[in-house]
Protein backbone atom coordinates (compact mmCIF):
# COMPACT_ATOMS: atom_id res chain seq x y z
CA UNK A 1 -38.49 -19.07 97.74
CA UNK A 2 -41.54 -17.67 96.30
CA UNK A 3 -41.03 -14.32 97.08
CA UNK A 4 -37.21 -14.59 95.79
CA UNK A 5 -38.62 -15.98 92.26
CA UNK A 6 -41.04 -12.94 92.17
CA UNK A 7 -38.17 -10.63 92.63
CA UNK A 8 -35.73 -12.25 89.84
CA UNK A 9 -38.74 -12.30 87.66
CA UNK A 10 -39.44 -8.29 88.06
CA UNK A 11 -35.41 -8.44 87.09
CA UNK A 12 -35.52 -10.47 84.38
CA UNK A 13 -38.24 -8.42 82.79
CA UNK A 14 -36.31 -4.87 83.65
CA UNK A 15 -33.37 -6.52 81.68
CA UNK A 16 -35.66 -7.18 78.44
CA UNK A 17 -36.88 -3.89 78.38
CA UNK A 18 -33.18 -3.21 76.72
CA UNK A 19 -34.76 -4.87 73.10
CA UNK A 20 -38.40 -5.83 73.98
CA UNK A 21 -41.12 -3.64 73.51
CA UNK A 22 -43.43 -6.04 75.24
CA UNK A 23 -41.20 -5.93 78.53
CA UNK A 24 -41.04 -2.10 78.30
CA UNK A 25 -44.76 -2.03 78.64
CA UNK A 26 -45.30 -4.28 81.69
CA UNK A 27 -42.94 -2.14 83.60
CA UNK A 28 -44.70 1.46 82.09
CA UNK A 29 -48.28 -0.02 82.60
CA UNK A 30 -47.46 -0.36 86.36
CA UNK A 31 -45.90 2.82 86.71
CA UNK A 32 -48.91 4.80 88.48
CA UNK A 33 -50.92 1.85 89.32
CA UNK A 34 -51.98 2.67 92.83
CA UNK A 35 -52.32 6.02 92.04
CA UNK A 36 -54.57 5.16 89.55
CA UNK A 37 -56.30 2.49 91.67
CA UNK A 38 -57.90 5.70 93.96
CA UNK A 39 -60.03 7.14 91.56
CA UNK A 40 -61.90 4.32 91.88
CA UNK A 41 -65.77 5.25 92.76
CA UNK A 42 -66.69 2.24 94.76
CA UNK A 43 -70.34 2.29 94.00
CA UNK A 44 -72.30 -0.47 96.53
CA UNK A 45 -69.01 -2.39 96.12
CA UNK A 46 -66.11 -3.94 93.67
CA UNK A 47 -66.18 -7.18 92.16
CA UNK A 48 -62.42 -7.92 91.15
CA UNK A 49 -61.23 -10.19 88.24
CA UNK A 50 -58.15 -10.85 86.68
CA UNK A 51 -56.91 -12.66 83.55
CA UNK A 52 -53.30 -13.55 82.28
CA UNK A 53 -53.80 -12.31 78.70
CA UNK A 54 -56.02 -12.06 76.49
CA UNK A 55 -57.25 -15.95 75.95
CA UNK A 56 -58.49 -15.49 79.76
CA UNK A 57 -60.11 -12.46 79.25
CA UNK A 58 -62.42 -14.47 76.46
CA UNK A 59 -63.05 -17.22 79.15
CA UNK A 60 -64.04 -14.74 82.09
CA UNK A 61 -65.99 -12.76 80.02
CA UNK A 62 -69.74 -14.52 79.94
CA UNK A 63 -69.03 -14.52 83.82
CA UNK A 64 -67.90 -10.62 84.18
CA UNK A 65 -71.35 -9.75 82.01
CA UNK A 66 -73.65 -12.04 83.87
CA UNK A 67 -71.56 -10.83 87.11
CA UNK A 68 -72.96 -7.34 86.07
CA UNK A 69 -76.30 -8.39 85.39
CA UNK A 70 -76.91 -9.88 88.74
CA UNK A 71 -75.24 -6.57 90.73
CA UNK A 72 -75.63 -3.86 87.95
CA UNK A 73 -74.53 -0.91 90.78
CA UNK A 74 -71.37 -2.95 91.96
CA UNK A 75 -68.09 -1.53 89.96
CA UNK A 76 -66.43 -4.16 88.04
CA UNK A 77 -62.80 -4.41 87.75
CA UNK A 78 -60.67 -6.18 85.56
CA UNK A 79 -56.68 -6.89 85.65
CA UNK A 80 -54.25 -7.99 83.21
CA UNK A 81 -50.60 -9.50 83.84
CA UNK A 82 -49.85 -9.75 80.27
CA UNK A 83 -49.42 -6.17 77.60
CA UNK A 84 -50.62 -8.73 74.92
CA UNK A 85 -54.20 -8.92 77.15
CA UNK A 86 -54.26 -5.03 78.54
CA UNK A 87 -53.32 -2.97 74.86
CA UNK A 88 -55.83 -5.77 73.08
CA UNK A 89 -59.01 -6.52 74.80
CA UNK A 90 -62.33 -4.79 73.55
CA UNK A 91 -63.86 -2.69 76.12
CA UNK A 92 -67.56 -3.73 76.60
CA UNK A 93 -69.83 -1.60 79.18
CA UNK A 94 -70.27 -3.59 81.96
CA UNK A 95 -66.53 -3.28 82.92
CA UNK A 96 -66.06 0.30 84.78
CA UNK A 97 -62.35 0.02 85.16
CA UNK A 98 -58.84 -1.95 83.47
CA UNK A 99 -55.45 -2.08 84.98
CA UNK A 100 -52.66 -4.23 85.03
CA UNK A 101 -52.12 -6.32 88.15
CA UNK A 102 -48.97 -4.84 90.43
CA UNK A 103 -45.95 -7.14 90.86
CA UNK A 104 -47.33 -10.04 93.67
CA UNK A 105 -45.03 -8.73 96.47
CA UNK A 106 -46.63 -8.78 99.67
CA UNK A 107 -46.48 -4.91 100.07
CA UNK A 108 -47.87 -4.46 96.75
CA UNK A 109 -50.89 -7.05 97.56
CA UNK A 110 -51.65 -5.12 101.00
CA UNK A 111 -51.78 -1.56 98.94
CA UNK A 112 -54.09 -3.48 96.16
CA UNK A 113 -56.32 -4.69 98.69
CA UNK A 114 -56.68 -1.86 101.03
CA UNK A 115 -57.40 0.09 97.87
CA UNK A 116 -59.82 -1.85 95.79
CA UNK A 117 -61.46 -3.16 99.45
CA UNK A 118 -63.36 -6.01 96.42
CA UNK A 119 -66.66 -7.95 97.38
CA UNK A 120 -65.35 -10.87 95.82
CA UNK A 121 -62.14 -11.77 93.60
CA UNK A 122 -62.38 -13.80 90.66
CA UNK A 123 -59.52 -15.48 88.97
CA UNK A 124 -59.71 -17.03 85.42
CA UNK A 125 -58.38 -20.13 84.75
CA UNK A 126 -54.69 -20.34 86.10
CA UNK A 127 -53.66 -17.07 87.77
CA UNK A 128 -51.64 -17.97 91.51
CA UNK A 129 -50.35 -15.22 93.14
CA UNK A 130 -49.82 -16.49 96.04
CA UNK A 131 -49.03 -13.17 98.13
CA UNK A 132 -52.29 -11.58 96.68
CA UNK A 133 -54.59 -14.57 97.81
CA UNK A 134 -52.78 -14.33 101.36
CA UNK A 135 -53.92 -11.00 101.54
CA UNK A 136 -57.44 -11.35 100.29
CA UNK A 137 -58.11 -14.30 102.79
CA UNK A 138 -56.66 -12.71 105.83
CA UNK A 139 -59.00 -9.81 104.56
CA UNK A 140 -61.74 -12.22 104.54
CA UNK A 141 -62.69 -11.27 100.61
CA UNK A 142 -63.98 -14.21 99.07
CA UNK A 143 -61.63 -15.81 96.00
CA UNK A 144 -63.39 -17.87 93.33
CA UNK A 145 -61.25 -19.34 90.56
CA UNK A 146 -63.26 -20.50 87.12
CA UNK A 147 -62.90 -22.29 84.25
CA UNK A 148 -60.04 -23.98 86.08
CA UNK A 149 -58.01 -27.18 84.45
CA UNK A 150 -55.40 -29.26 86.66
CA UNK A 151 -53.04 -31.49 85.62
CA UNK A 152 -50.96 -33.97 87.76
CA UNK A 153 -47.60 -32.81 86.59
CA UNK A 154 -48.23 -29.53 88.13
CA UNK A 155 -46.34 -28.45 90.88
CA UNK A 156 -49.12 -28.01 93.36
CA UNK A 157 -49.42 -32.32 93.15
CA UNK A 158 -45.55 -32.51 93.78
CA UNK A 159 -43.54 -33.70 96.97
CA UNK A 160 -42.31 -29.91 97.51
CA UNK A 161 -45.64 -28.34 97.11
CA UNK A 162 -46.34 -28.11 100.25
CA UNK A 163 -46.23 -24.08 100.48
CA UNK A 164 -48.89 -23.98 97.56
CA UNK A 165 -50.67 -26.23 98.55
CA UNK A 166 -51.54 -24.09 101.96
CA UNK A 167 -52.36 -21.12 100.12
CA UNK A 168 -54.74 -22.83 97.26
CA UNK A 169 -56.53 -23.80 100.32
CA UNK A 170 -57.44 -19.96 100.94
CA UNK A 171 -59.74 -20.53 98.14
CA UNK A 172 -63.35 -20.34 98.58
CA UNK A 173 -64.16 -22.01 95.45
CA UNK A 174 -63.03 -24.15 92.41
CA UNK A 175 -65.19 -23.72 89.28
CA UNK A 176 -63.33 -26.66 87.28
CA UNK A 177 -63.56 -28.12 83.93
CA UNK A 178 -63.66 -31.91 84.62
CA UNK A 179 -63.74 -34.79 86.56
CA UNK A 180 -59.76 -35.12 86.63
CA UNK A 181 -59.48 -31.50 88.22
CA UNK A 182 -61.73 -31.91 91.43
CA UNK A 183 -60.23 -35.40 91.78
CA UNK A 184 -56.40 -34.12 91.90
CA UNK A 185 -57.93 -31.01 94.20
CA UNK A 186 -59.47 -33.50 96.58
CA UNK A 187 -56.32 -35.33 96.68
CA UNK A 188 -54.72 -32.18 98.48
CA UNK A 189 -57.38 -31.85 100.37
CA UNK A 190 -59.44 -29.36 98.78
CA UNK A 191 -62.96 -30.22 98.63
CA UNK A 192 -64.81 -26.82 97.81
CA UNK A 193 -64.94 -28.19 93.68
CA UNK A 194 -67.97 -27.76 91.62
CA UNK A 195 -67.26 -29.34 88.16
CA UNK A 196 -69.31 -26.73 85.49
CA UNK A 197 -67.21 -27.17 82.46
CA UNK A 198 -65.38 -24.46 80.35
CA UNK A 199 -66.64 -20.63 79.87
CA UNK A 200 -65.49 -20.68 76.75
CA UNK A 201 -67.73 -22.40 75.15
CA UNK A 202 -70.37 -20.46 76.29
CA UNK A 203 -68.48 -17.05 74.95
CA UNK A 204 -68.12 -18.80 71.62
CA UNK A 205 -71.59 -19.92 71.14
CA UNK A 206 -72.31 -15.84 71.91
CA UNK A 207 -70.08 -14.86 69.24
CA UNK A 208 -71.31 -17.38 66.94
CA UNK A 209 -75.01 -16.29 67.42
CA UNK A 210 -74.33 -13.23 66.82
CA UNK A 211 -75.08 -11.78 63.34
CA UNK A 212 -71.80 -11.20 61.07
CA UNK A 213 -71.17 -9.75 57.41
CA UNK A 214 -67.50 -8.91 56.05
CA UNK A 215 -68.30 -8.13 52.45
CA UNK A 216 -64.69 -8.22 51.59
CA UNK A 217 -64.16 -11.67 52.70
CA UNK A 218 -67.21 -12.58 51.09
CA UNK A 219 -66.55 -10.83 48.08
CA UNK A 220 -62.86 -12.68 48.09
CA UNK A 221 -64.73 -15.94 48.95
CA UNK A 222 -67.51 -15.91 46.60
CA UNK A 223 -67.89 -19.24 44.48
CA UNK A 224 -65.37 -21.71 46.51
CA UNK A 225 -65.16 -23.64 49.21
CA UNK A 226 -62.59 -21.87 52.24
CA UNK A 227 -60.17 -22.96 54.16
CA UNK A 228 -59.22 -20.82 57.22
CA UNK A 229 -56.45 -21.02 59.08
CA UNK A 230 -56.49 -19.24 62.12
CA UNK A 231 -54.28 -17.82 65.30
CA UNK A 232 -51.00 -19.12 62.25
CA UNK A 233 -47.24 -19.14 63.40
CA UNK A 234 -44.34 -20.02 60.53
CA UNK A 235 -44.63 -23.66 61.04
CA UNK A 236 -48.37 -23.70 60.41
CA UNK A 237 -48.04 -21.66 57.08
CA UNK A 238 -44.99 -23.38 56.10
CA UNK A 239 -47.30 -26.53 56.23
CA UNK A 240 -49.86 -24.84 54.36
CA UNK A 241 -47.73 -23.57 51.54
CA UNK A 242 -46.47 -27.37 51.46
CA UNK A 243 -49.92 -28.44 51.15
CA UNK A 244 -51.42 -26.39 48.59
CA UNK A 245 -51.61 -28.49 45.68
CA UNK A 246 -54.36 -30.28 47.79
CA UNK A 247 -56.31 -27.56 47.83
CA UNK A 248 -57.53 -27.10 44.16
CA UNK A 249 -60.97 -26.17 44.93
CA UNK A 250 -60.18 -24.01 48.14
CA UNK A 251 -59.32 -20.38 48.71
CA UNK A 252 -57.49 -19.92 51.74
CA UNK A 253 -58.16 -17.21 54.38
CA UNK A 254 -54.91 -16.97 56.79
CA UNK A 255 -55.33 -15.15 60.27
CA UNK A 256 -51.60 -14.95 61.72
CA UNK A 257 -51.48 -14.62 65.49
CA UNK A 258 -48.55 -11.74 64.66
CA UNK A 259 -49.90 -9.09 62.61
CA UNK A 260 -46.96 -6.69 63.04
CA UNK A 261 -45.75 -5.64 59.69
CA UNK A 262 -42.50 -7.47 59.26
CA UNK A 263 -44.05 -11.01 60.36
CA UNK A 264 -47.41 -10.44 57.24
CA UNK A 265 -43.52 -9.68 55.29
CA UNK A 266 -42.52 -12.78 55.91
CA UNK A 267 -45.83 -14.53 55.06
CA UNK A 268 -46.36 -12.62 51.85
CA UNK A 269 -42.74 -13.43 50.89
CA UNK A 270 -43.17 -17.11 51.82
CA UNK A 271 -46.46 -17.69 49.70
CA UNK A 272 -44.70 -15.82 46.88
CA UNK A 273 -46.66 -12.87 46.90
CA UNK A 274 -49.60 -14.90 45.30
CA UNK A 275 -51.73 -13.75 48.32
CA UNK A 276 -53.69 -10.19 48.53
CA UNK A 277 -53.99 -8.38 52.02
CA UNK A 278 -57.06 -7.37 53.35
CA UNK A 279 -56.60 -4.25 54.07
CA UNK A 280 -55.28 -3.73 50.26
CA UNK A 281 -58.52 -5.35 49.28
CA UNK A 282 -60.32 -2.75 51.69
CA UNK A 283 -58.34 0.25 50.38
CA UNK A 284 -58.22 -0.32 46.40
CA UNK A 285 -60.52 -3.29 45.75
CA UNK A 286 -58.69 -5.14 43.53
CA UNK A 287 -56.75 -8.56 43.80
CA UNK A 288 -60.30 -10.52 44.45
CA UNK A 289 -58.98 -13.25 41.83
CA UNK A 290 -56.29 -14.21 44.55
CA UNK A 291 -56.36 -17.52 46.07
CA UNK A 292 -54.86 -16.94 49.29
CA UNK A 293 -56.03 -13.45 51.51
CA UNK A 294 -54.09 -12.61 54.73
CA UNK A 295 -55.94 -10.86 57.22
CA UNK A 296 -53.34 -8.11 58.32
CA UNK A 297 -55.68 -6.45 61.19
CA UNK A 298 -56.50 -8.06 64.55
CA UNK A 299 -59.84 -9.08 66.04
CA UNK A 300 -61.73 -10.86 63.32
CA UNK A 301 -60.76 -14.00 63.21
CA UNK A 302 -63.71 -15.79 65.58
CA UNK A 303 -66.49 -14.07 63.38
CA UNK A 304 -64.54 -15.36 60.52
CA UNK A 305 -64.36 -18.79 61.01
CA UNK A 306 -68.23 -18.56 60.06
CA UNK A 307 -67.19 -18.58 56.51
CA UNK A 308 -64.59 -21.82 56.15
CA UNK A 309 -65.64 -25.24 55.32
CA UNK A 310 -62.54 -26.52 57.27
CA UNK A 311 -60.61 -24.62 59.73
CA UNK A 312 -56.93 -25.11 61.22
CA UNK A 313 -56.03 -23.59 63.86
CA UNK A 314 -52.41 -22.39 64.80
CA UNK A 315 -50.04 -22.84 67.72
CA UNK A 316 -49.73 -26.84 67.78
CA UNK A 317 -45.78 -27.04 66.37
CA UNK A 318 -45.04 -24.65 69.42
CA UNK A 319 -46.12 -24.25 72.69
CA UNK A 320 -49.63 -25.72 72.27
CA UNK A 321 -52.78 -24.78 70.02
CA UNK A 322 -54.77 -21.45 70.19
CA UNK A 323 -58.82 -21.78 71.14
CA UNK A 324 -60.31 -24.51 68.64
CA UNK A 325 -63.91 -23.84 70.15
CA UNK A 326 -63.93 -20.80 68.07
CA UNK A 327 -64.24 -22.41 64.84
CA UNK A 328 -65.88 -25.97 66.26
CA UNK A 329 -69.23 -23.79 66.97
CA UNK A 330 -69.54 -23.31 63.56
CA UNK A 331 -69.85 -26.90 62.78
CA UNK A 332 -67.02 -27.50 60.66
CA UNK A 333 -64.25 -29.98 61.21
CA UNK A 334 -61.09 -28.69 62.32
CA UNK A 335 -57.68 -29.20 61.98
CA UNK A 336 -54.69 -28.72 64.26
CA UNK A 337 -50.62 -29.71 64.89
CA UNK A 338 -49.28 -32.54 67.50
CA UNK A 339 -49.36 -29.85 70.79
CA UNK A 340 -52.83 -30.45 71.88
CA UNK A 341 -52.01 -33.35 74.69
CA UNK A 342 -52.67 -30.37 77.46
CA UNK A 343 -56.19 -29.22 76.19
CA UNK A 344 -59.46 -31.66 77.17
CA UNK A 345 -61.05 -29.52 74.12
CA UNK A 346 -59.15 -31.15 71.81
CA UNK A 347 -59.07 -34.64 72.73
CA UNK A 348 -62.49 -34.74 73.10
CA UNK A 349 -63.26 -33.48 69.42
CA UNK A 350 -60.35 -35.67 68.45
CA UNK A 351 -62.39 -38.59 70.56
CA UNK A 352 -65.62 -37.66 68.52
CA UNK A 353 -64.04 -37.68 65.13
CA UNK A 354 -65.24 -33.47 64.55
CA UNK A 355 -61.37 -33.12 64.96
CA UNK A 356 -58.12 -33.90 63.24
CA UNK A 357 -54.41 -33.75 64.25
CA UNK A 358 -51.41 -33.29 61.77
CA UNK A 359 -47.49 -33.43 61.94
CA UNK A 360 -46.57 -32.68 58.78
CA UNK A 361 -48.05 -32.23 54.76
CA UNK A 362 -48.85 -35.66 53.87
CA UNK A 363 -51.25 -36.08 56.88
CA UNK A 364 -52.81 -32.56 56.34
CA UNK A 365 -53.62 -33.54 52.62
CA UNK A 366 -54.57 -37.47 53.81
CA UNK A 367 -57.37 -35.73 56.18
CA UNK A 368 -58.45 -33.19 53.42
CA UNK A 369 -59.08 -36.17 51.25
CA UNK A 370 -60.73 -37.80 53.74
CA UNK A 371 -63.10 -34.85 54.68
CA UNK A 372 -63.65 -34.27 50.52
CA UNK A 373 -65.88 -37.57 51.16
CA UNK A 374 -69.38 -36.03 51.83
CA UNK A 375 -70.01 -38.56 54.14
CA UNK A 376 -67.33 -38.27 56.16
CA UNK A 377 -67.52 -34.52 55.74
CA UNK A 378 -71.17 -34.20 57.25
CA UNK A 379 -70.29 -36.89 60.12
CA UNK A 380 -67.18 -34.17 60.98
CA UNK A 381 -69.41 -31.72 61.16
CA UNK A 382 -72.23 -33.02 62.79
CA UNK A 383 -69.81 -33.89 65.85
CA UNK A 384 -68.32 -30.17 65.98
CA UNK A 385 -71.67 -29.06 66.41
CA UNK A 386 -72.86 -31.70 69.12
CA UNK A 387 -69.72 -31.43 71.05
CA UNK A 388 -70.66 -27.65 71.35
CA UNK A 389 -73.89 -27.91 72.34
CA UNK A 390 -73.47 -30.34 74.85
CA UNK A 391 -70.81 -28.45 76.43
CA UNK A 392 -72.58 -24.63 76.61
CA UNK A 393 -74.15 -23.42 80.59
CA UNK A 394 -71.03 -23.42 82.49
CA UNK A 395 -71.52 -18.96 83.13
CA UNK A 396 -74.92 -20.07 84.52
CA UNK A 397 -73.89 -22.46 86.84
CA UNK A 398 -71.08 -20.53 88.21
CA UNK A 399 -73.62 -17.31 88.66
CA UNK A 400 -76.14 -19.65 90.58
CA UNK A 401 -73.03 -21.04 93.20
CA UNK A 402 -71.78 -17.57 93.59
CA UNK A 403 -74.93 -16.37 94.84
CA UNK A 404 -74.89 -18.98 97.12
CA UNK A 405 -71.35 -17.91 98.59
């Protein structure tokens, strides 16, 4: 069954290539993949980890560079399933090599494996392919999975999971999140849990410490208090356009999760054209008396949150919010839409009052009154800032139980 879904996925995706861009690069990425796999120059050994997209890749990443750290002549490589991960992750040195992960047919997973011939695999977060870890256990290579968060409703906890449930057992170790994720892996019998928290926190608090100037946005900035809404689909600006009039001391800073040209169109054309672009501000260095400045270039936005007094962050009128952590390091409260219910990050800060949910304009302007209290602004905060702290170390103790593999 597994194997048939695999194959009517690879279809489905050769049928989108027809009108999606995105489609025509997962198949063209994969085109010379094992060919490209032997130039690999194994060093003393290949430590192998993979991320979905691009929100993985953040996660893994304080474990790849500690990874490197602790075996600086092992060759580290990294996979991608996802074009949006593969054409927009930032190269950093201790990663020697970056493909995209072949189609999980068992053929395919034999080639990869005889190939690479990794020390260890490491999966971030959610990534089963369930041919690949067959192959890696009979191969006796170690798989760790990190960062990992389980739910009940998944289909590993089901009646018919059977199947999965025999190969998640192939796993050396579960690096989880929480409490409720070794509990529902001992309930399958899977014992080999150590609870150690998120990685991302630990890869925000590295941005965050990190020291940042954008002299455009703090020319544009300069004199008000900022609101920055970050990772933005249409329902998030349409609430923000709806909301302005609460806003009389605030400019806005707006970081759409589509930069393509026709979707900063539609954004422009929604807000009226009362908003400057950055990269117009950049190029002629005018329209700094604008109120509202779209960022029209990707990779800024967590160094940017340092500059709001309030952040919202995008993604909770569709499938579920984008990373809050990366504005809650900065101590300021933050805002988000209904679809948080399957991310502990936000609950919690919802739980410790540094967060705020909102369904539509009247509660978005109800919690910026609220937070215009200083009070009430300072306890906001104060909370961000503790929740983040408290949370930070997970990298270290998932270096420390690796070593002891």
């Amino acid at each position: 069954m597994y194997n048939l879904f695999i194959f009517l996925y690879y279809l489905s995706v050769c049928f989108c290539c027809i009108f999606s861009e995105k489609a025509r690069e997962w198949v063209r990425g994969r085109k010379h993949i094992f060919k490209n796999l032997k130039k690999i120059d194994h060093g003393e050994g290949v430590i192998w980890f993979h991320c979905a997209s691009l929100g993985e890749y953040e996660q893994g990443l304080p474990v790849i560079i500690k990874t490197k750290e602790k075996y600086p002549n092992h060759k580290i490589l990294l996979t991608f399933f996802s074009p949006s991960g593969y054409k927009n992750y930032k190269p950093i040195p201790q990663i020697d090599y970056v493909y995209y992960m072949p189609l999980d047919i068992i053929i395919n997973a034999y080639r990869f494996v005889n190939i690479v011939r990794p020390v260890f695999t490491v999966f971030v977060k959610y990534e089963f392919w369930y041919n690949t870890i067959w192959v890696l256990k009979e191969a006796n290579i170690p798989i760790i999975y990190i960062s990992c968060n389980f739910r009940k409703t998944q289909y590993f906890f089901k009646w018919f999971g059977g199947w999965f449930r025999q190969r998640l057992r192939k796993v050396a170790h579960y690096f989880v999140q929480n409490e409720e994720s070794k509990r529902l892996l001992e309930s399958i019998r899977i014992k080999n849990v150590t609870i150690t928290g998120d990685t991302r926190f630990d890869r925000v608090k590295e941005i965050a410490d990190l020291e940042y100037h954008d002299p455009v946005v703090e020319k544009f900035i300069s004199g008000y208090k900022v609101f920055l809404a970050g990772s933005t689909w249409q329902p998030d600006e349409i609430l923000i356009k709806k909301s302005l009039n609460g806003f009389s001391d605030y400019k806005f800073v707006i970081v759409p999760h589509e930069v393509k040209q026709d979707n900063i169109d539609r954004i422009r054309h929604l807000f009226n054209d009362e908003c400057v672009l950055y990269s117009k501000l950049s190029e002629e260095g005018t329209g700094y008396e604008s109120h509202i400045l779209i960022i029209d270039c990707i990779g800024k936005l967590s160094r940017l949150y340092r500059y709001s007094n309030i952040a919202y962050v995008g993604g909770g009128f569709g499938k579920g919010i984008h990373n809050i952590l990366e504005a809650a390091v900065y101590d300021i409260p933050v805002i988000f839409g209904p679809k948080y219910l399957n991310y502990n990050e936000a609950k919690d800060l919802l739980r410790v009052h540094g967060g705020f949910t909102v369904k539509n304009p009247e509660e978005l302007m109800t919690v910026i009154k609220e937070l215009s209290n200083d009070q009430n602004y300072e306890k906001a905060c104060t909370a961000c800032g503790k929740f983040v702290t408290a949370n930070v170390g997970a990298t270290q103790k998932i270096i420390s139980k690796i070593n002891t593999l």
